[in-house]
Protein backbone atom coordinates (compact mmCIF):
# COMPACT_ATOMS: atom_id res chain seq x y z
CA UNK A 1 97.63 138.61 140.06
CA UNK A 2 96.94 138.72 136.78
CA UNK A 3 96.21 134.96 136.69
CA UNK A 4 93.92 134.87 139.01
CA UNK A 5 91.93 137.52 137.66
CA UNK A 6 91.30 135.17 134.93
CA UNK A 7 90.43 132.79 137.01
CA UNK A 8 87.85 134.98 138.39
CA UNK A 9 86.43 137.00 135.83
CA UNK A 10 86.27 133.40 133.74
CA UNK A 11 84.21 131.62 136.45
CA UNK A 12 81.84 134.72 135.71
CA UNK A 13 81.53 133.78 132.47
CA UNK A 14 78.47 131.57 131.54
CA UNK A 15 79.30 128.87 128.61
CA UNK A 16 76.42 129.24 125.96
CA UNK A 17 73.73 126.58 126.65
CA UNK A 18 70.64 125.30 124.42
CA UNK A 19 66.90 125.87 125.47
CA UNK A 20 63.96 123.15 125.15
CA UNK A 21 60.53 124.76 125.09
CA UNK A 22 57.25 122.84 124.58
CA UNK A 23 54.98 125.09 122.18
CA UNK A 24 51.87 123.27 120.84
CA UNK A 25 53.29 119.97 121.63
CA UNK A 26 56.65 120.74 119.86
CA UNK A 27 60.00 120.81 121.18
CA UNK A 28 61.35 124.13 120.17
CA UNK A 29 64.80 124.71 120.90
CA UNK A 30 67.25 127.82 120.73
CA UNK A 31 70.93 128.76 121.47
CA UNK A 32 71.52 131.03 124.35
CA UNK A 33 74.18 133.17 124.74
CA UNK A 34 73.66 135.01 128.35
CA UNK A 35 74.55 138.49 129.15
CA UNK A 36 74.40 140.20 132.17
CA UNK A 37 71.16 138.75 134.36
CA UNK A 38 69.47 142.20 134.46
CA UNK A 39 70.88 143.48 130.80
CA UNK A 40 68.88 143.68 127.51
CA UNK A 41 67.38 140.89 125.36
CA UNK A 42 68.31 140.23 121.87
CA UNK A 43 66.15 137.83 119.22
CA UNK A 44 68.52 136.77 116.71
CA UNK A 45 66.50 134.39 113.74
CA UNK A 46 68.33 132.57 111.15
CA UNK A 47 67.74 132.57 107.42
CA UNK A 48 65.67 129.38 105.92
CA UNK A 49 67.88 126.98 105.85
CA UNK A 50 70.21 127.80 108.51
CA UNK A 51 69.38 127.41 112.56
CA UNK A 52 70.80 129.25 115.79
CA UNK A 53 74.02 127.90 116.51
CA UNK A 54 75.14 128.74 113.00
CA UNK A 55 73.99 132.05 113.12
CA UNK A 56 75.87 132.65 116.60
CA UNK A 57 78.94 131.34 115.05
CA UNK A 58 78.91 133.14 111.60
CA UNK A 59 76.97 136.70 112.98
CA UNK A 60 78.83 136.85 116.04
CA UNK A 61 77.20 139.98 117.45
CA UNK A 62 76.78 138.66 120.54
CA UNK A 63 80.28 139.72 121.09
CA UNK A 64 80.09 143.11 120.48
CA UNK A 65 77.32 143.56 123.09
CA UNK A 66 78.36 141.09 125.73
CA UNK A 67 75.74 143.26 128.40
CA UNK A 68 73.00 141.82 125.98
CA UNK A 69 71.41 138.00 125.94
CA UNK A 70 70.85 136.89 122.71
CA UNK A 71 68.84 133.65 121.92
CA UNK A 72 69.09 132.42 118.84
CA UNK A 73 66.05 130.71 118.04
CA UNK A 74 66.26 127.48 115.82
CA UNK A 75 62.89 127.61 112.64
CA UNK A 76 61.23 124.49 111.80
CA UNK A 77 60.58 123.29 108.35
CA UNK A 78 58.83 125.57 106.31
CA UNK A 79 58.10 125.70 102.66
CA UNK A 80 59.14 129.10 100.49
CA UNK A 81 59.48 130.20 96.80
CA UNK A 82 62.79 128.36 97.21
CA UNK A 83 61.79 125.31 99.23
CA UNK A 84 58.23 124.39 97.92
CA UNK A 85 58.56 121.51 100.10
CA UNK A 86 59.14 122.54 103.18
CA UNK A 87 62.34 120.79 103.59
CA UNK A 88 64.81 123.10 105.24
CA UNK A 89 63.90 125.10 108.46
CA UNK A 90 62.37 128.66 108.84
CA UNK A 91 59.99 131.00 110.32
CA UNK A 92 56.25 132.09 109.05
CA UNK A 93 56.16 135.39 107.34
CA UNK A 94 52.49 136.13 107.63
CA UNK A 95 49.95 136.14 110.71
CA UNK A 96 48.31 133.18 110.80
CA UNK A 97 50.99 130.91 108.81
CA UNK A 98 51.41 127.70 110.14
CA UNK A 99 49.51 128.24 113.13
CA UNK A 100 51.46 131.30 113.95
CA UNK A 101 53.56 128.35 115.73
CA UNK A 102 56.59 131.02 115.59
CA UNK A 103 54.54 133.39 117.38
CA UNK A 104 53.75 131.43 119.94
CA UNK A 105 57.77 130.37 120.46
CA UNK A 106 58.54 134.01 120.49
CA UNK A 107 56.24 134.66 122.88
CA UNK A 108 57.12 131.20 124.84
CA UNK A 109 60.98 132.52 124.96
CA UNK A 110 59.92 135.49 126.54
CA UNK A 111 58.15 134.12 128.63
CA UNK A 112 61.68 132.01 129.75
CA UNK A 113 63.40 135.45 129.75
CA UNK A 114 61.03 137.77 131.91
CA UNK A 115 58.93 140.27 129.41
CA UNK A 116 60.55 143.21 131.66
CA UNK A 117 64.29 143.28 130.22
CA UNK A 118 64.09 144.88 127.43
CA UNK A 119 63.81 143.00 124.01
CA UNK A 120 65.30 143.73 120.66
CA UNK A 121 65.02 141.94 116.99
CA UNK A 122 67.70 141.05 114.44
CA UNK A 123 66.99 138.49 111.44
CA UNK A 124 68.77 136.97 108.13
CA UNK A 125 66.66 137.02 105.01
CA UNK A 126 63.67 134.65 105.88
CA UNK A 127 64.34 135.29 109.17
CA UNK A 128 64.57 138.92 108.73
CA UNK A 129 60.61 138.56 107.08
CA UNK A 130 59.77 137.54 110.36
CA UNK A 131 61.57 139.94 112.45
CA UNK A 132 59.40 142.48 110.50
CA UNK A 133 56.39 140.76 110.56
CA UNK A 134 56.91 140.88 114.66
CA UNK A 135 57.93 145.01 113.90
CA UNK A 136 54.49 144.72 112.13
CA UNK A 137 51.84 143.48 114.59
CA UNK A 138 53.72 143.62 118.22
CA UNK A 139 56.22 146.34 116.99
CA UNK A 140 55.38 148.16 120.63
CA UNK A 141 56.75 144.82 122.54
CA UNK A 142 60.35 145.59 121.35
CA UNK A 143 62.93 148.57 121.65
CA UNK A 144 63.94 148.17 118.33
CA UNK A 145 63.81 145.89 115.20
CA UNK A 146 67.23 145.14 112.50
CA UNK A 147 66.27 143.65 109.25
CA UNK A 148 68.90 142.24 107.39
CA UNK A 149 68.36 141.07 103.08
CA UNK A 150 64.46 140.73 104.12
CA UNK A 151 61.75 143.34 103.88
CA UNK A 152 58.37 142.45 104.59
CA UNK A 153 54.81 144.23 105.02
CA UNK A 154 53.67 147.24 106.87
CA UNK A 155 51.68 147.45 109.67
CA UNK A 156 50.41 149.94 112.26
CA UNK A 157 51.88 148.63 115.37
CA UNK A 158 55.83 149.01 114.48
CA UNK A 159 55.63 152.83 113.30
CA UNK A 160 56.92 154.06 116.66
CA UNK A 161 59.23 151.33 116.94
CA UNK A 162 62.99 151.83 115.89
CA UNK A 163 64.00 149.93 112.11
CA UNK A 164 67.05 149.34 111.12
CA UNK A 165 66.99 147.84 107.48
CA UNK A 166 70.70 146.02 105.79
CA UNK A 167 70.33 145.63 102.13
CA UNK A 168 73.22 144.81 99.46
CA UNK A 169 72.92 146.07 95.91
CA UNK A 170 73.99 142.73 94.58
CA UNK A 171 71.74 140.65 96.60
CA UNK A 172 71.20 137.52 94.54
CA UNK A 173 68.28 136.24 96.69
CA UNK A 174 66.09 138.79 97.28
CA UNK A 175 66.43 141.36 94.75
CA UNK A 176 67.59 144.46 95.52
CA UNK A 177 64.44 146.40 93.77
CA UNK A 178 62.60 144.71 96.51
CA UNK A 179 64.36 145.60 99.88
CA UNK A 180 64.46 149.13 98.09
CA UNK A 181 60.74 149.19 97.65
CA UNK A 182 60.57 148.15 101.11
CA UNK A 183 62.68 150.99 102.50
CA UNK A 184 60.65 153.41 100.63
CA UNK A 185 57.27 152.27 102.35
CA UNK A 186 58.75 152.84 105.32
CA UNK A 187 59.86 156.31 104.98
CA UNK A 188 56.72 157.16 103.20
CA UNK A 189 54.51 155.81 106.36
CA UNK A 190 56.16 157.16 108.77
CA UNK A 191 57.06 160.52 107.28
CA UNK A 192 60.79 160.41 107.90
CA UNK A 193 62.95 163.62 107.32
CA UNK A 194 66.07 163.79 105.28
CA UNK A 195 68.76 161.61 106.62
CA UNK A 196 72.26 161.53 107.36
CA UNK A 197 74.99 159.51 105.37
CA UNK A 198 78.30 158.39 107.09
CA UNK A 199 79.42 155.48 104.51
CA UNK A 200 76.64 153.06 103.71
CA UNK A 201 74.53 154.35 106.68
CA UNK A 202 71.95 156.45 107.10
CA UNK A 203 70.23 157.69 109.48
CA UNK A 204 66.36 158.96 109.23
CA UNK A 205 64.03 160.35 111.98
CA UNK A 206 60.16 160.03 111.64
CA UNK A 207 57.78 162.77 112.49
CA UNK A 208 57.27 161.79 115.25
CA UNK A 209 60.79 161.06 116.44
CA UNK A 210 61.60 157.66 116.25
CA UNK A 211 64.19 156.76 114.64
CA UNK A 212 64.76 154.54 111.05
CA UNK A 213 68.34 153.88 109.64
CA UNK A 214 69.34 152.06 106.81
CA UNK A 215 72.72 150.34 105.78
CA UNK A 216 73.10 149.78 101.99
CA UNK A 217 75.97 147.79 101.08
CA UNK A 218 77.46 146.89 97.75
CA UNK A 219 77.38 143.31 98.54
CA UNK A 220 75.32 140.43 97.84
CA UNK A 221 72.87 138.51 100.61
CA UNK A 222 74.99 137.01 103.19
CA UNK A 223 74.76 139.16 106.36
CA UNK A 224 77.78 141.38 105.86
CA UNK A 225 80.44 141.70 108.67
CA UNK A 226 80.28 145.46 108.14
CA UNK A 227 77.37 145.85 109.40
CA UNK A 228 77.81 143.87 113.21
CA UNK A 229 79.03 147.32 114.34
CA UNK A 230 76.09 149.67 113.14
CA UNK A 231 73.39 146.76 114.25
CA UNK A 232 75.05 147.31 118.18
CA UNK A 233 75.00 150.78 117.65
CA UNK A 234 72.24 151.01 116.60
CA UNK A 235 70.22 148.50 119.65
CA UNK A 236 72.25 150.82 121.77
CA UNK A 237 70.52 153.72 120.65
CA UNK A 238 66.91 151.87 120.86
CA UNK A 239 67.91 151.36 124.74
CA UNK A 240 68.69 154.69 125.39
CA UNK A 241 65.26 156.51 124.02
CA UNK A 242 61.80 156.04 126.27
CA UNK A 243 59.56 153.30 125.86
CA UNK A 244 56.86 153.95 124.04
């Protein structure tokens, strides 16, 4: 019996696959790991440098929230601070940047996916810049938005919009000082009320209601595996409240 309940809940089971979209005349590609058909949507972006199957293999969140699809979307090169020649793959951090070509793949995956699951955000450093900068100017498309050793600019559309921000004191790539100054604008624009601490999270509400929470580790800028946990939690949470 117990055999061929394997058998059966394995054939269920749908082996992770790789997407091919044409955007602008580019192949854009991402790793898919399905969830259940009518279950929420997760965005996971890498960091520069890195690319989706990685970031499946090394975040593994996708298996703490098995009900969820995540796609992990792979950048294309892009020059930073750290790359000045555009060598290594990554996303745009700034509305227009490079055509807003990662825009238009988000918005081409979603497409793929059907716009009415719901449809959260995680990213990694350069990836986490652009999972803000989507929290900044589409910030009502999404249930929620993680940010993880990024930080990025305000904007008007993402101040109803859950944020969860991971930051590590000893972050060697993007200072510390910064993802703190980041945090702060957040709490100052949206008015948040004093928060509760359980470990290195917190949890903030805005005045209006919607919730902020922050995890501030004592590590440095890899994506920390004590954090998987609170990021589910956390998208959990984001499913649970209204749409705004």
């Amino acid at each position: 019996m117990m055999i061929a309940f394997a058998l059966v809940f394995g054939s269920l089971l749908r082996a992770p696959e790789t997407w091919t979209l044409r955007v602008d005349g580019i192949d854009r590609t991402a790793y898919v790991v399905e969830g259940q058909s009518d279950g929420p949507v997760v965005l996971a972006f890498h960091g520069h440098g890195g690319n989706g199957r990685q970031a499946a293999r090394s975040w593994g969140m996708h298996e703490l929230m098995p009900e969820a699809t995540f796609i992990y979307p792979d950048g294309l090169p892009t020059a930073t601070s750290r790359d000045l020649e555009g060598a290594r793959p990554g996303w745009q951090l700034r509305s227009g940047g490079n055509g807003d070509r990662d825009l238009k793949f988000v918005q081409a995956l979603r497409d793929r996916i059907g716009k009415s699951r719901p449809t959260l955000l995680v990213g990694h450093s350069n990836g986490a810049g652009f999972a803000v900068l989507l929290w900044a100017t589409q910030g009502s498309e999404f249930r929620g938005v993680a940010e993880i050793a990024g930080g990025g600019r305000l904007g008007t559309a993402g101040r109803t919009t859950p944020l969860m921000i991971v930051a590590g004191k000893q972050d060697e790539i993007v200072p510390f000082a910064n993802q703190e100054r980041f945090m702060n604008a957040v709490k100052a624009a949206i008015r948040v009320g004093e928060g509760e601490t359980t470990g290195d999270l917190t949890k903030y509400v805005s005045a209006d209601g919607t919730p902020m929470w922050t995890f501030v580790h004592g590590g440095g800028h890899p994506v920390p595996e004590a954090c998987r946990k609170p990021i589910v939690e956390f998208f959990r949470m984001c499913l649970s409240r209204p749409m705004n």
